[in-house]
N, C-alpha and C. Protein backbone atom coordinates (compact mmCIF):
# COMPACT_ATOMS: atom_id res chain seq x y z
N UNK A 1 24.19 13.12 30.45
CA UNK A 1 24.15 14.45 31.02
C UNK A 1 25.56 15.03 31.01
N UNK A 2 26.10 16.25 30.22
CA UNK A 2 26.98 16.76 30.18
C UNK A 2 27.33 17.93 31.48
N UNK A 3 28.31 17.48 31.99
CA UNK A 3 28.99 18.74 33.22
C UNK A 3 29.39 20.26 32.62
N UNK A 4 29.19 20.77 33.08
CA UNK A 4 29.72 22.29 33.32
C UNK A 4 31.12 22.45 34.00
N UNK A 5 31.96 22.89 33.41
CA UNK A 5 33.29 23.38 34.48
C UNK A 5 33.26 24.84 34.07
N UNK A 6 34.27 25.27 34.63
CA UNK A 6 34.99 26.83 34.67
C UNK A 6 36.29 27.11 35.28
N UNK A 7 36.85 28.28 34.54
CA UNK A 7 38.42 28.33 34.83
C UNK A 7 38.31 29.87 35.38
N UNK A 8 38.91 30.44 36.62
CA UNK A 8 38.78 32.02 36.85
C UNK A 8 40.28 32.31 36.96
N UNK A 9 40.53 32.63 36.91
CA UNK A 9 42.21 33.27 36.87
C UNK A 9 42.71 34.78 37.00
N UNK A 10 43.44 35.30 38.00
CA UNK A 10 43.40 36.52 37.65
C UNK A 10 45.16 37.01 37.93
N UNK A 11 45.60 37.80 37.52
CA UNK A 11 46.82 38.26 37.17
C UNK A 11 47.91 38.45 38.58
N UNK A 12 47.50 39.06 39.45
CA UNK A 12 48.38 39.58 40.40
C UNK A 12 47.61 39.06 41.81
N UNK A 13 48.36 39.30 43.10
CA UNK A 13 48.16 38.40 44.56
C UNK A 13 47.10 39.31 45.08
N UNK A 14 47.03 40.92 44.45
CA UNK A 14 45.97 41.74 45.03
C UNK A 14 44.36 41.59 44.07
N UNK A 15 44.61 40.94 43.43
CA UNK A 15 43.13 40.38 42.99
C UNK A 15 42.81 39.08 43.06
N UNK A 16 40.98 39.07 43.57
CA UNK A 16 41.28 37.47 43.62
C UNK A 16 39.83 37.09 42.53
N UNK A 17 39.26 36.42 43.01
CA UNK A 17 38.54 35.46 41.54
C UNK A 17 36.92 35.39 42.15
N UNK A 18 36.82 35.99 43.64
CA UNK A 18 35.47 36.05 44.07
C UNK A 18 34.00 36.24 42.75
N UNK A 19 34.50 37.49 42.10
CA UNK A 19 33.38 38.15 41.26
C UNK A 19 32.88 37.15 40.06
N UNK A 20 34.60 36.41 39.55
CA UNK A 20 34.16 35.31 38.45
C UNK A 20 33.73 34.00 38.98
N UNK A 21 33.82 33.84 39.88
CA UNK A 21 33.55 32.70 40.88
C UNK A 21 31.80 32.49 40.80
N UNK A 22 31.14 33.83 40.99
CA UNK A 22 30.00 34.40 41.47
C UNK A 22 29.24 34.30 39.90
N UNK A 23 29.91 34.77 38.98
CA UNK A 23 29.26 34.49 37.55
C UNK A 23 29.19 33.12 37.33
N UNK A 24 30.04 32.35 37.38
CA UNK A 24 30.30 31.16 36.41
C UNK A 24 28.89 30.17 37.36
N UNK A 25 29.09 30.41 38.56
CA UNK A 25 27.48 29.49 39.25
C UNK A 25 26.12 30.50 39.17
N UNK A 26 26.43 31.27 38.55
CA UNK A 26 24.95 31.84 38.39
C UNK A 26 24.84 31.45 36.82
N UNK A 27 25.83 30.77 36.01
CA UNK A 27 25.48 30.17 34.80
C UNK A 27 25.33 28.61 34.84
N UNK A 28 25.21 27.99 36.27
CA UNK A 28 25.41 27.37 35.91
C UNK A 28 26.05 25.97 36.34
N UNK A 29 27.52 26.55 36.91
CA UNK A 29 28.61 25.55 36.84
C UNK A 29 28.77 25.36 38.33
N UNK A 30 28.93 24.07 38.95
CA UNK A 30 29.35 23.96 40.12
C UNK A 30 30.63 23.80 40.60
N UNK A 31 30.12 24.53 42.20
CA UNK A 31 31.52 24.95 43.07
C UNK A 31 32.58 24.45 42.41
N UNK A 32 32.39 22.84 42.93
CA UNK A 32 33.30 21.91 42.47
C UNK A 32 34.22 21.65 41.43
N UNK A 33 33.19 22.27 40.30
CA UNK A 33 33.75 22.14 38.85
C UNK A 33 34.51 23.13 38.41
N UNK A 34 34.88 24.50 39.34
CA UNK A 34 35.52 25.88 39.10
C UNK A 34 36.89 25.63 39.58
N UNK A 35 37.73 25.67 38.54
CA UNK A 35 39.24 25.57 38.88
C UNK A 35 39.61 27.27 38.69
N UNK A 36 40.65 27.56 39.68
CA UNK A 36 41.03 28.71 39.71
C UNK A 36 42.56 28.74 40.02
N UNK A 37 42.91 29.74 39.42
CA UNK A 37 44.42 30.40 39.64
C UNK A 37 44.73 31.65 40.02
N UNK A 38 45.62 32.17 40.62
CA UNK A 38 46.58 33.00 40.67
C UNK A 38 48.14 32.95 39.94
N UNK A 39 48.29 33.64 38.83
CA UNK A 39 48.97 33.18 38.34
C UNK A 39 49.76 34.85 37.84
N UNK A 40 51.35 35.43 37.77
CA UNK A 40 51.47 36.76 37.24
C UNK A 40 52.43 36.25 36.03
N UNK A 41 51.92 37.37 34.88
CA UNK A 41 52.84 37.12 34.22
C UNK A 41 54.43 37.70 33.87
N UNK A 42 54.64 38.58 35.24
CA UNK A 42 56.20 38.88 35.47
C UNK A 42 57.16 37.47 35.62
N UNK A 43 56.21 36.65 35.72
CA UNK A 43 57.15 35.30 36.55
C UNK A 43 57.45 34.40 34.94
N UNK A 44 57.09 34.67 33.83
CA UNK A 44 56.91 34.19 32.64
C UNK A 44 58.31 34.22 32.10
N UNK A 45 59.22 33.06 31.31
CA UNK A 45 60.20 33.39 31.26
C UNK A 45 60.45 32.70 29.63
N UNK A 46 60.25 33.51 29.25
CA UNK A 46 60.39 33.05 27.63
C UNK A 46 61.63 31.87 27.19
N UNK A 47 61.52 30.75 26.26
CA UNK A 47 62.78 30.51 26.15
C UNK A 47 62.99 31.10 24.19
N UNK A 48 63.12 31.99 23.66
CA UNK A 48 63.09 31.99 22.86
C UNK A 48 64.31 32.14 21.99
């Protein structure tokens, strides 16, 4: 039997991940298995 996960992620501290949270177990995937972030990409620091 193969698991289901999911990843929700969303850009800035004024959004959060409720709505993708809400999709990914109506496909499916449990609580458990939903990793999530807050993550911005101002904080991104190239080394190039």
């Amino acid at each position: 039997m193969s698991k289901l996960y999911g990843y929700a992620r969303v850009s800035t501290a004024e959004q959060n991940t409720d709505r993708q949270i809400i999709s990914l177990t109506k496909f499916g995937v449990s609580r458990e298995n939903i990793f999530a972030e807050k993550q911005s990409g101002k904080d991104f620091k190239s080394r190039l």
